[in-house]
N, C-alpha and C. Protein backbone atom coordinates (compact mmCIF):
# COMPACT_ATOMS: atom_id res chain seq x y z
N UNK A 1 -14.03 145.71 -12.60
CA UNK A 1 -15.46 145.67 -12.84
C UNK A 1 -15.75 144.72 -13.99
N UNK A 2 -16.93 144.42 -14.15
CA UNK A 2 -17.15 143.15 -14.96
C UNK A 2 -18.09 143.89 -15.94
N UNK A 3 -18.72 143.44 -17.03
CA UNK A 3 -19.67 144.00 -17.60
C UNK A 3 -20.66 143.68 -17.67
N UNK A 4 -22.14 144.27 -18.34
CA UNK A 4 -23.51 143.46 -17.33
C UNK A 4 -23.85 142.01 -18.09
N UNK A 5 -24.19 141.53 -16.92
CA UNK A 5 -24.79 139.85 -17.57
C UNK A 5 -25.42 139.94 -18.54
N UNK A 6 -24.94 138.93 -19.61
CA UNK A 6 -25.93 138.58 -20.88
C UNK A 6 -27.16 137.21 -20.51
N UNK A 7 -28.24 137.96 -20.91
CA UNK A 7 -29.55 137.04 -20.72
C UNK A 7 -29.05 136.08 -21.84
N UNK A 8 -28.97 134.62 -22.02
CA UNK A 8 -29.21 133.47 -22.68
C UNK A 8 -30.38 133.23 -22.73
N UNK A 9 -31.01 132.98 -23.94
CA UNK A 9 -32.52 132.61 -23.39
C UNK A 9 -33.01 131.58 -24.91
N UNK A 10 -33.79 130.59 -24.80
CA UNK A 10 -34.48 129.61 -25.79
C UNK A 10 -35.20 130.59 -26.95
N UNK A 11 -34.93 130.16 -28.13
CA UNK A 11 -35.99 130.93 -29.23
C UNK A 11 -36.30 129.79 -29.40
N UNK A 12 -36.18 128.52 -29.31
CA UNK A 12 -37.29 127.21 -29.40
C UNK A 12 -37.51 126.33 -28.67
N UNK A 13 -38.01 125.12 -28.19
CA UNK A 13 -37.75 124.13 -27.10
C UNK A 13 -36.73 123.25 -27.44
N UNK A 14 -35.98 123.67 -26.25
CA UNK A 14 -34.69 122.76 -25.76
C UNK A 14 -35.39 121.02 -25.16
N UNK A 15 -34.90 120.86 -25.74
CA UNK A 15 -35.54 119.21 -25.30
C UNK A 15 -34.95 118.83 -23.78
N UNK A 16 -35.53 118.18 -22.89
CA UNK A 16 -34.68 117.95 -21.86
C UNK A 16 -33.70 116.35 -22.00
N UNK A 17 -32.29 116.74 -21.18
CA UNK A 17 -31.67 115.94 -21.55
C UNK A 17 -30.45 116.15 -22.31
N UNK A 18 -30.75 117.27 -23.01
CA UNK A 18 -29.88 117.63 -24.44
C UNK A 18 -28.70 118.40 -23.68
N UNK A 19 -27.06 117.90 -23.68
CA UNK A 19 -26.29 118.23 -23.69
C UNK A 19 -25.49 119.56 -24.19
N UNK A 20 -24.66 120.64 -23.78
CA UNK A 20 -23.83 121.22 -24.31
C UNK A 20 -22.98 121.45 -24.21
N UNK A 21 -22.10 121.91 -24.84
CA UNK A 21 -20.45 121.73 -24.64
C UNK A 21 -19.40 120.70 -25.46
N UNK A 22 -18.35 120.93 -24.86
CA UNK A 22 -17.52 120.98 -23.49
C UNK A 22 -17.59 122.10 -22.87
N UNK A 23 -17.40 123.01 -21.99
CA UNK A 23 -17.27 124.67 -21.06
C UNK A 23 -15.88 124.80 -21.86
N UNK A 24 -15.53 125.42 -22.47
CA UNK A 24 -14.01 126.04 -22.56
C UNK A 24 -13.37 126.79 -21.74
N UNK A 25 -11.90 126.70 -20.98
CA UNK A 25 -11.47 127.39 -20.41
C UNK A 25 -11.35 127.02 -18.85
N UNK A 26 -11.03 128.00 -17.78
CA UNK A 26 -11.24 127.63 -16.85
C UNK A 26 -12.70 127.57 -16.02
N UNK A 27 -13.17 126.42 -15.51
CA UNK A 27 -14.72 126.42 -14.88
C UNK A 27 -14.88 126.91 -13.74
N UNK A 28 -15.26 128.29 -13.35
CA UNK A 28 -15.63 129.18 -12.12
C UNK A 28 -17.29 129.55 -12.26
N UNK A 29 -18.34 128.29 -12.60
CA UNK A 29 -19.41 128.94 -12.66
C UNK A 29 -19.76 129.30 -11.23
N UNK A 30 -20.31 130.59 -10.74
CA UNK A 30 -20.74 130.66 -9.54
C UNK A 30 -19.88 132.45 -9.21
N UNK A 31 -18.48 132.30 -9.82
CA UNK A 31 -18.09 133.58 -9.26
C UNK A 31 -18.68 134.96 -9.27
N UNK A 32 -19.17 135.55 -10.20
CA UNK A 32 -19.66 136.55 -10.30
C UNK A 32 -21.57 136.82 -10.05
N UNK A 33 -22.10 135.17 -9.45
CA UNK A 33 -22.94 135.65 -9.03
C UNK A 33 -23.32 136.59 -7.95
N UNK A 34 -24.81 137.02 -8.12
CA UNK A 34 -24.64 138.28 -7.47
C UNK A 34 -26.91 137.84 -6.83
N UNK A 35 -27.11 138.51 -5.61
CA UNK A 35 -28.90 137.99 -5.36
C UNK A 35 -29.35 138.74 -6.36
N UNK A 36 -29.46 139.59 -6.82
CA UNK A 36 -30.27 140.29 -8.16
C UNK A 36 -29.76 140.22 -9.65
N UNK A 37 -30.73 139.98 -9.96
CA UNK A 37 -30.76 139.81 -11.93
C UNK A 37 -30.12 141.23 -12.16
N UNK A 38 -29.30 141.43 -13.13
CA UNK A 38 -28.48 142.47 -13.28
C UNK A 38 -29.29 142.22 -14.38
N UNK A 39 -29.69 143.76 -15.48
CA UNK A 39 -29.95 143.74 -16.95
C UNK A 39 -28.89 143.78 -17.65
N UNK A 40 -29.23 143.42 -19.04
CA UNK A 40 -28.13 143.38 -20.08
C UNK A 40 -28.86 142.94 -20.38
N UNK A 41 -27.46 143.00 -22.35
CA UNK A 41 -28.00 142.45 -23.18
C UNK A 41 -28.84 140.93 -23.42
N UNK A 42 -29.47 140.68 -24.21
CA UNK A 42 -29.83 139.38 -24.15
C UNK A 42 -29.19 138.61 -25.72
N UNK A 43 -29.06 137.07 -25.70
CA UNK A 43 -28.61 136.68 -26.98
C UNK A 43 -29.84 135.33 -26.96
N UNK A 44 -30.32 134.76 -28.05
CA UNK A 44 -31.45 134.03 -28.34
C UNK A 44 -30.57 132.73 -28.68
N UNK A 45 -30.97 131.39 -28.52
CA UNK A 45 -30.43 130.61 -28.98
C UNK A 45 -31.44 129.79 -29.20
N UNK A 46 -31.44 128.58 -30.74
CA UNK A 46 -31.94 127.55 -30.77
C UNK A 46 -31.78 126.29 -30.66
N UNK A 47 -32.54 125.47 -30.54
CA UNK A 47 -32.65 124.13 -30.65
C UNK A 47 -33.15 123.72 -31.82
N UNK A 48 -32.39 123.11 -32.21
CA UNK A 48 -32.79 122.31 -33.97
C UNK A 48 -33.40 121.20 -33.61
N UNK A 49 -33.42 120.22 -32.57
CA UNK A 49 -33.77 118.91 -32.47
C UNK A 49 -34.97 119.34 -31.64
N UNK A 50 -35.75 119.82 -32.33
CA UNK A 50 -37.30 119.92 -31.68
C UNK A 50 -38.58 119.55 -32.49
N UNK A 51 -39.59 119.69 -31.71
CA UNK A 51 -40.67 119.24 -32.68
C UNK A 51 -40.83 120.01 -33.75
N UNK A 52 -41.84 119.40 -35.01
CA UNK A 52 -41.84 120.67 -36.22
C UNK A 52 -42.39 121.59 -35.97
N UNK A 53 -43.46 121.86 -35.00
CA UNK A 53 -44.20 122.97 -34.78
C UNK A 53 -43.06 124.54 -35.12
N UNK A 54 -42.21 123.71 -34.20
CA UNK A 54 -41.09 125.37 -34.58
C UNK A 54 -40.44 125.52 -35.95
N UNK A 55 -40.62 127.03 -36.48
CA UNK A 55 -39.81 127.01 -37.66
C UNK A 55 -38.39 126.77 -37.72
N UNK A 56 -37.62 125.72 -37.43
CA UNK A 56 -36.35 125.86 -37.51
C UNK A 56 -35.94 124.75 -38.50
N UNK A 57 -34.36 124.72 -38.33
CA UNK A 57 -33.66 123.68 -39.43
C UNK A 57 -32.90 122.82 -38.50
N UNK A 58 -33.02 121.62 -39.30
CA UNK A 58 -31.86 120.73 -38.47
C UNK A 58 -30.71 121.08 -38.60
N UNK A 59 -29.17 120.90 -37.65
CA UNK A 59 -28.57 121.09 -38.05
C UNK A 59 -27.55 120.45 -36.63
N UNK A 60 -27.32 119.27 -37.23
CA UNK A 60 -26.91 117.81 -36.09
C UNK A 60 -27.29 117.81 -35.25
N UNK A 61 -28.39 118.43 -34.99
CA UNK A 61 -28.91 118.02 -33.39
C UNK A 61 -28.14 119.40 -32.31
N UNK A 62 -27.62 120.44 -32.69
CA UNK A 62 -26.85 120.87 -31.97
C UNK A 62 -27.36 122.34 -31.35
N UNK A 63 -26.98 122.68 -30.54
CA UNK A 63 -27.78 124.11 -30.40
C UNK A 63 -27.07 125.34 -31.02
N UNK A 64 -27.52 125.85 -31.58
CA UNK A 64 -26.28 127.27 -32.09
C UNK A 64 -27.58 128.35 -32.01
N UNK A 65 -26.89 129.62 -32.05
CA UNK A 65 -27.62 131.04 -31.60
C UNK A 65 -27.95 131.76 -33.01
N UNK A 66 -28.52 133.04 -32.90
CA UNK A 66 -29.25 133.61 -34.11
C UNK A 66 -28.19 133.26 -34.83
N UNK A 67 -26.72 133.96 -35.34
CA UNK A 67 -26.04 133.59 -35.83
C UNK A 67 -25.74 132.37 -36.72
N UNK A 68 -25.68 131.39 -35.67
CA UNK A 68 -25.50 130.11 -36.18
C UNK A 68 -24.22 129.92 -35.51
N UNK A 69 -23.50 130.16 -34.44
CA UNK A 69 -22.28 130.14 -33.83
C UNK A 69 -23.00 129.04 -32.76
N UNK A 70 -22.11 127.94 -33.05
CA UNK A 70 -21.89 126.49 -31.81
C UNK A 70 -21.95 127.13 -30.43
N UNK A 71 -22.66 126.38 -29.41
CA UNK A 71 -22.35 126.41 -28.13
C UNK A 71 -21.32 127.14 -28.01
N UNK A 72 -19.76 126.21 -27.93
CA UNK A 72 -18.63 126.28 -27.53
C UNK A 72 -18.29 127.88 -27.57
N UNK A 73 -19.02 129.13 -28.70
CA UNK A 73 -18.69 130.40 -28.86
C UNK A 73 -19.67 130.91 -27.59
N UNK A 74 -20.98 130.52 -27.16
CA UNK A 74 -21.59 131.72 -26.01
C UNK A 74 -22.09 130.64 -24.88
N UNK A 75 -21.34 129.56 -24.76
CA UNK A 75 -21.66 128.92 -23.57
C UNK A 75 -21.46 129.49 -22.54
N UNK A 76 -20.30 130.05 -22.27
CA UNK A 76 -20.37 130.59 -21.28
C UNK A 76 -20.58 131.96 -20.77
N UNK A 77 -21.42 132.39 -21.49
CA UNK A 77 -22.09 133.85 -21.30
C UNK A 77 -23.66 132.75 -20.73
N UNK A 78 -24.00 131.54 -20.15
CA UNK A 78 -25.14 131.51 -19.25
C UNK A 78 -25.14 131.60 -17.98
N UNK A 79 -25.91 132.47 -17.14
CA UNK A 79 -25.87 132.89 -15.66
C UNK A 79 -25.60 131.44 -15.26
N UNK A 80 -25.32 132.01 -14.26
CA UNK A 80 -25.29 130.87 -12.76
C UNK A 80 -26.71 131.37 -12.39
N UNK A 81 -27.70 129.87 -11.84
CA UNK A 81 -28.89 129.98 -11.54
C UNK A 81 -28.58 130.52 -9.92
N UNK A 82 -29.56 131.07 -9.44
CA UNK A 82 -29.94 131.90 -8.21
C UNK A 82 -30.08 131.01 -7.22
N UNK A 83 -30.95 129.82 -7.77
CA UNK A 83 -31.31 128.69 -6.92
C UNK A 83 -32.27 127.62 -7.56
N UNK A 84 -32.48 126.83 -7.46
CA UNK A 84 -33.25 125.05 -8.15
C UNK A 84 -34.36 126.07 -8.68
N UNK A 85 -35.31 126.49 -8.47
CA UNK A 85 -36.70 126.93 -9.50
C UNK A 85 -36.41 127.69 -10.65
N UNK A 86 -35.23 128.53 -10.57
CA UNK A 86 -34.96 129.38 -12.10
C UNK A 86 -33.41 128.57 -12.71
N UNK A 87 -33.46 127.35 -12.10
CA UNK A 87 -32.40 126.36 -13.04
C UNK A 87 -32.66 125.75 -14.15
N UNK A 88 -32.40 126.24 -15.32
CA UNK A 88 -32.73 124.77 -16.29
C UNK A 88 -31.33 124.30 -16.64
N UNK A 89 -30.37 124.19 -16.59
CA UNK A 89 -29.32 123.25 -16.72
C UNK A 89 -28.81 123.24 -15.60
N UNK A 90 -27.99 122.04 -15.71
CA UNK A 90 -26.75 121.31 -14.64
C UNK A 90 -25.33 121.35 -15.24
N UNK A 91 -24.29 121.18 -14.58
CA UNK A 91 -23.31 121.26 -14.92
C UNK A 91 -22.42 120.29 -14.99
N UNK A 92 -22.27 119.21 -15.54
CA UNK A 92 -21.94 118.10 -15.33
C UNK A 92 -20.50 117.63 -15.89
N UNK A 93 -19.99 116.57 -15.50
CA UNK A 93 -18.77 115.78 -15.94
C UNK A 93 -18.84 114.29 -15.90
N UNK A 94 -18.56 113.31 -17.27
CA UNK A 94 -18.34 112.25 -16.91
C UNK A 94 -17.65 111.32 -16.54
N UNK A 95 -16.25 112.29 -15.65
CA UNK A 95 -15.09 111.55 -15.02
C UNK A 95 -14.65 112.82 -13.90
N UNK A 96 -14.62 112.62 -13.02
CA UNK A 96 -13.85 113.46 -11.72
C UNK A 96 -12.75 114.42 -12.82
N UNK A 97 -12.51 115.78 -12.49
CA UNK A 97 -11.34 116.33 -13.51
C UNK A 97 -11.78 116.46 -14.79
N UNK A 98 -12.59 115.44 -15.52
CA UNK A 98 -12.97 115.93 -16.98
C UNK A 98 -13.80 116.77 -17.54
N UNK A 99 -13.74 116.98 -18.73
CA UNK A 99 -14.64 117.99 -19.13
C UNK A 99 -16.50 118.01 -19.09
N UNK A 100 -16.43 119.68 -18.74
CA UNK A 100 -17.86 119.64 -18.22
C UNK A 100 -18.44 120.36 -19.28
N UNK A 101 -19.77 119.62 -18.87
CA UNK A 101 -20.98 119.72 -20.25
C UNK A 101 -22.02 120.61 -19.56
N UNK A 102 -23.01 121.27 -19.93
CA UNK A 102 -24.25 121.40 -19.14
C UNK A 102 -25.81 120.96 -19.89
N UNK A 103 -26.43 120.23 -19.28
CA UNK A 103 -27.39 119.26 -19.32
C UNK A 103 -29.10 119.76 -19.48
N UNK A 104 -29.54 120.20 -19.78
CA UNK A 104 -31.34 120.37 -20.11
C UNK A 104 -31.29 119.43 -19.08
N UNK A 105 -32.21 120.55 -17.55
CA UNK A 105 -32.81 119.53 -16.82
C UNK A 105 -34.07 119.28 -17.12
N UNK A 106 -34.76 119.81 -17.79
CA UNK A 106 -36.63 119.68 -18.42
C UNK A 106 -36.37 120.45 -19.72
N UNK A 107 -37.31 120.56 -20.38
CA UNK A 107 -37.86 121.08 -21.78
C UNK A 107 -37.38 122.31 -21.47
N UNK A 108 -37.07 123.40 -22.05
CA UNK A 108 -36.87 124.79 -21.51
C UNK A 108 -37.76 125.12 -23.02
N UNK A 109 -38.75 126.16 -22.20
CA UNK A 109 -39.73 126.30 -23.49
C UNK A 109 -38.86 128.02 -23.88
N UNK A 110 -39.55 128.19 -25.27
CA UNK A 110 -39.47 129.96 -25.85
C UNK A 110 -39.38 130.73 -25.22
N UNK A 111 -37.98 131.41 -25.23
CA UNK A 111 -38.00 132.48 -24.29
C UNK A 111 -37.54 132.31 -23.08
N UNK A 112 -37.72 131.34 -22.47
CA UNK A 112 -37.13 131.24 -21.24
C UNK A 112 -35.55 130.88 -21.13
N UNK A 113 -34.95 131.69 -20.03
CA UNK A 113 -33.69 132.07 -20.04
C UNK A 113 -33.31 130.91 -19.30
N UNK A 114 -31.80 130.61 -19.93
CA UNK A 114 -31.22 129.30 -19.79
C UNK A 114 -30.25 129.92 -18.50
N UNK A 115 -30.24 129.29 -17.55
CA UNK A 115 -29.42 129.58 -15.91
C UNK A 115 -28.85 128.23 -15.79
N UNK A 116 -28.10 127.78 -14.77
CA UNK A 116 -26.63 126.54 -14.73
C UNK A 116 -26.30 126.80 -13.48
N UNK A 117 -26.58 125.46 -12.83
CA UNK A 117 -25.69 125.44 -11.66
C UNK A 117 -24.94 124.29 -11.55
N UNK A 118 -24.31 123.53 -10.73
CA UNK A 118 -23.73 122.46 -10.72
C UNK A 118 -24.41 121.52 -10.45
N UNK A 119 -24.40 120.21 -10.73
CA UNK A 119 -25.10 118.89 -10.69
C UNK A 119 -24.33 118.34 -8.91
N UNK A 120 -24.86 117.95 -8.15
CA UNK A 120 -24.31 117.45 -6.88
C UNK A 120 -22.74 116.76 -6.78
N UNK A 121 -22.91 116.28 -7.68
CA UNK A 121 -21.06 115.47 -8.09
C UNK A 121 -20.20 116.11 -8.43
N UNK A 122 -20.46 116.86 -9.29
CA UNK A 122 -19.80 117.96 -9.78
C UNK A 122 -19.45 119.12 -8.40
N UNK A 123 -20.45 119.78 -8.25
CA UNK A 123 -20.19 120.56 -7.01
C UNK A 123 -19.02 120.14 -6.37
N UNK A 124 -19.27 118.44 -5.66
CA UNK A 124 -18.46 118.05 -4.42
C UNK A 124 -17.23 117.89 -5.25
N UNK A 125 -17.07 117.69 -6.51
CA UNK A 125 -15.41 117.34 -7.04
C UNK A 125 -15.20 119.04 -6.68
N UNK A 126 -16.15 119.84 -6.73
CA UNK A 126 -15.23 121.52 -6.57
C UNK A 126 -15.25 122.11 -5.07
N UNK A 127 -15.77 121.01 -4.52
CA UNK A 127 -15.95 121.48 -2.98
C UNK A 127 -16.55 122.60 -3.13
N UNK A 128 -17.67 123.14 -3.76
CA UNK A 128 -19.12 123.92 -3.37
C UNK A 128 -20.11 123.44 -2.21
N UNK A 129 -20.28 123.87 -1.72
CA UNK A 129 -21.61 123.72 -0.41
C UNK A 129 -22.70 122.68 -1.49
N UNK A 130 -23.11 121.94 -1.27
CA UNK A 130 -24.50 121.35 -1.94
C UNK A 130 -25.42 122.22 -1.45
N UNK A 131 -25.50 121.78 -0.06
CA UNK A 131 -26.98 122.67 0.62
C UNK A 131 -26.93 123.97 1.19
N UNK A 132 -28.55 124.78 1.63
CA UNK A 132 -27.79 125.33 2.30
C UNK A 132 -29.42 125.74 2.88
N UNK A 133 -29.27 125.99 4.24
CA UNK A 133 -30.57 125.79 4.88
C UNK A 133 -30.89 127.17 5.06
N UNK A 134 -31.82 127.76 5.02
CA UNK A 134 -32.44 129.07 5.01
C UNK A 134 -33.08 129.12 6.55
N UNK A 135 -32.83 130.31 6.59
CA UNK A 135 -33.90 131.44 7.88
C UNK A 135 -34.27 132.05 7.82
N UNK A 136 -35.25 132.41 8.98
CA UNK A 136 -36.18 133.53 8.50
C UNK A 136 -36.20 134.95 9.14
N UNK A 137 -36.40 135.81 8.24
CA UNK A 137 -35.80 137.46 8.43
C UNK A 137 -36.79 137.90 9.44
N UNK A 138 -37.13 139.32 10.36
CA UNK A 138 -38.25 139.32 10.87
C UNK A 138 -39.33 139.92 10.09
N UNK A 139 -39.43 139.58 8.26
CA UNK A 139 -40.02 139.82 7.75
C UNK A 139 -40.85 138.68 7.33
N UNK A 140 -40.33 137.61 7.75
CA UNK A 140 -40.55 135.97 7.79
C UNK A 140 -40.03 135.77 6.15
N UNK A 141 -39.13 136.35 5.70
CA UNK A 141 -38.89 135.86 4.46
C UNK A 141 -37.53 135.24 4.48
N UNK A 142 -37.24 134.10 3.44
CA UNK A 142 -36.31 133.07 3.61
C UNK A 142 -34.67 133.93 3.35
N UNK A 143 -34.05 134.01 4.24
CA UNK A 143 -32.60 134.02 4.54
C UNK A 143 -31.18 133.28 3.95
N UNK A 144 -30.51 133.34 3.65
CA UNK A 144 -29.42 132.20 3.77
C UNK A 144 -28.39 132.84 4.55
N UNK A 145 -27.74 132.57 5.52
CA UNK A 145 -26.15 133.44 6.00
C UNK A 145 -25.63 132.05 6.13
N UNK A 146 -24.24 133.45 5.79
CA UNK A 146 -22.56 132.90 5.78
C UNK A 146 -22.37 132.08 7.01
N UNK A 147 -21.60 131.07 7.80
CA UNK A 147 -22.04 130.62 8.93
C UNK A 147 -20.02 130.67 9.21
N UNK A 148 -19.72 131.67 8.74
CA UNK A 148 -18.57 132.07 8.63
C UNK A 148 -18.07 133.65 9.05
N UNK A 149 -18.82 134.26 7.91
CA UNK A 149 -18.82 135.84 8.11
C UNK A 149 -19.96 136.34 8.50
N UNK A 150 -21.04 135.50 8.49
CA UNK A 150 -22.77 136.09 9.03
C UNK A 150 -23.39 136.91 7.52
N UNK A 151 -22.62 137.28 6.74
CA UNK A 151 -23.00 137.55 5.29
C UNK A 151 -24.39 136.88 5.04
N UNK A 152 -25.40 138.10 4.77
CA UNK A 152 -26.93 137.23 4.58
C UNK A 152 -27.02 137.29 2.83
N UNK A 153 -27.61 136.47 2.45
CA UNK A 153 -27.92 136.07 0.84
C UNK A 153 -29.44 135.73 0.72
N UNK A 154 -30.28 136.13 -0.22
CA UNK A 154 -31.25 136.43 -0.45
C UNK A 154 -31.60 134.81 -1.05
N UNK A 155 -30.63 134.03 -1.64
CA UNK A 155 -30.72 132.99 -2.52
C UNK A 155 -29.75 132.23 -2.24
N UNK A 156 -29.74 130.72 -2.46
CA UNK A 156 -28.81 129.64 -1.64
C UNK A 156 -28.00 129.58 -2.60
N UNK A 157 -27.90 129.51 -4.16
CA UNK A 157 -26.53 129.57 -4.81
C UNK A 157 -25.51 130.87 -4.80
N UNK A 158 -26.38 131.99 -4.16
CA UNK A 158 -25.50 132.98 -4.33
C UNK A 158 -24.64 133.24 -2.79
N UNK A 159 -24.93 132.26 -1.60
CA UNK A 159 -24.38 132.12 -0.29
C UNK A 159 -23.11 130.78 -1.24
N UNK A 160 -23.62 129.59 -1.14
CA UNK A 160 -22.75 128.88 -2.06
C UNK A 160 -21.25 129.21 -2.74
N UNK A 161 -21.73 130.37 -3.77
CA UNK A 161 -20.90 130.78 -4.59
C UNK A 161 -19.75 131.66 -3.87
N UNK A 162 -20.43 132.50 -2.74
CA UNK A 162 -19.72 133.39 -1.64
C UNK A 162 -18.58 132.02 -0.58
N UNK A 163 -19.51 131.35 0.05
CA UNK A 163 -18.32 130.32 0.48
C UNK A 163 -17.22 129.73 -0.25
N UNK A 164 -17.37 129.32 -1.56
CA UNK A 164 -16.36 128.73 -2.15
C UNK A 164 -15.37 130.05 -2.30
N UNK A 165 -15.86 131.38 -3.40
CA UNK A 165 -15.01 132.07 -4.11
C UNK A 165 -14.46 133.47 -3.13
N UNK A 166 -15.21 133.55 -2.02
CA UNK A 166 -15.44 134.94 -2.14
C UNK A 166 -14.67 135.06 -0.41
N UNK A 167 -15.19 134.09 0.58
CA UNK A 167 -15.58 134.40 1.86
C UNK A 167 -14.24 134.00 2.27
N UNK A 168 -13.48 134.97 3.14
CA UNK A 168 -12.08 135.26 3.23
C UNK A 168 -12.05 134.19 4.35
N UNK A 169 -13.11 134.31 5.61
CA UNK A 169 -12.93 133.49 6.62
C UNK A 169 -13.38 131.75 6.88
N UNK A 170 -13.72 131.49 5.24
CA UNK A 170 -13.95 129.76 5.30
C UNK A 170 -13.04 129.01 4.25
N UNK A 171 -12.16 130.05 3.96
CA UNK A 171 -11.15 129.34 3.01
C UNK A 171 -10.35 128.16 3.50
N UNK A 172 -10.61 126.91 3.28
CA UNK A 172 -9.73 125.89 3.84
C UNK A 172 -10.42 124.56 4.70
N UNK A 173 -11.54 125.43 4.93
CA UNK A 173 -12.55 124.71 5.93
C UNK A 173 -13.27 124.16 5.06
N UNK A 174 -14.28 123.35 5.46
CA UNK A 174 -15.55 122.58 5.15
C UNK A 174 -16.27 123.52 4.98
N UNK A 175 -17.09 123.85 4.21
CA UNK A 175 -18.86 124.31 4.13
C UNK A 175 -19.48 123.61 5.86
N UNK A 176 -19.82 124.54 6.88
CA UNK A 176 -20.74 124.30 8.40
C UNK A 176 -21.71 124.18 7.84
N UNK A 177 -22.58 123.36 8.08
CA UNK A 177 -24.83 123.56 8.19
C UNK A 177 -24.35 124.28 9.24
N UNK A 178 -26.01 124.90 8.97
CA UNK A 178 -26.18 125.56 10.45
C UNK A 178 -26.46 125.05 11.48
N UNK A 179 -26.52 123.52 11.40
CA UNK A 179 -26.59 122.70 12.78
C UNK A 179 -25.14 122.51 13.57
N UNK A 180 -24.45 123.10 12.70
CA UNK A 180 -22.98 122.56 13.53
C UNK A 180 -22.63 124.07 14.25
């Protein structure tokens, strides 16, 4: 058993653009996602390189949490995003194999919780699904299934995350669309 997800979330504006990292360790973002927000604790982090409006201090441009502990200590306590609208970072590398950073895709204002998925390049160096085309339930609400095990997912990174880590019967294979 795992223990419950820690909310990451902005106590100032993250500028977009703004880098973090390196990820320490081994990179499995995606495994333990799950279609529902699990509660837990939450931890606050700032951005020093913001406008003055916010009370904060510089302090190299870098992001560190109430504490004052660097990235590199709670980077990786940030969810894996659900899917593109509750993403504000990417997960990136600037060499096939090298170390990965994750990226401010827009401003992430106060409060709002910092989520990470993989950047498209990245993905394909890990052979993750990029896409993944949705259907509709006879509730007409959007679907994703396994096109493997028929496994339905409420959200396209959390079908994703099931093909790469999880799904016993596409191990080895390609990621199918559902056109094939």
């Amino acid at each position: 058993s795992r223990a419950p997800a820690i909310s990451v979330s902005a106590e100032s504006c993250i500028p977009a653009g703004l880098r973090l990292g390196p990820v320490p360790g081994a990179f499995k973002l995606g495994k333990y996602l799950s279609d529902r927000k699990e509660p837990g604790p939450k931890k606050k982090v700032f951005s020093y390189a913001v406008p003055p409006i916010f009370q904060v201090r510089m302090v190299r441009g870098e992001l560190v949490d109430e504490a004052g502990s660097s990235a590199l200590e709670w980077i990786g306590l940030i969810r894996a995003a659900r899917n593109s609208q509750e993403q504000t970072l990417e997960a990136v590398a600037d060499l096939p194999g090298g170390q990965i950073f994750y990226r401010a895709l827009r401003d992430v204002q106060p409060g709002e919780e910092l989520t990470v998925w993989y950047s498209n390049p990245l993905a394909q160096w890990f052979d993750i699904p990029v896409t993944a085309t949705p259907t509709h339930d006879e509730k007409g609400e959007e679907r994703y299934i396994c096109w493997y095990c028929w496994r339905t997912f409420k959200y396209p990174n959390s079908l994703k995350a099931h093909v790469h880590f999880h799904c016993a019967l596409s191990h080895g294979r390609p990621f199918l669309h559902h056109d094939h």
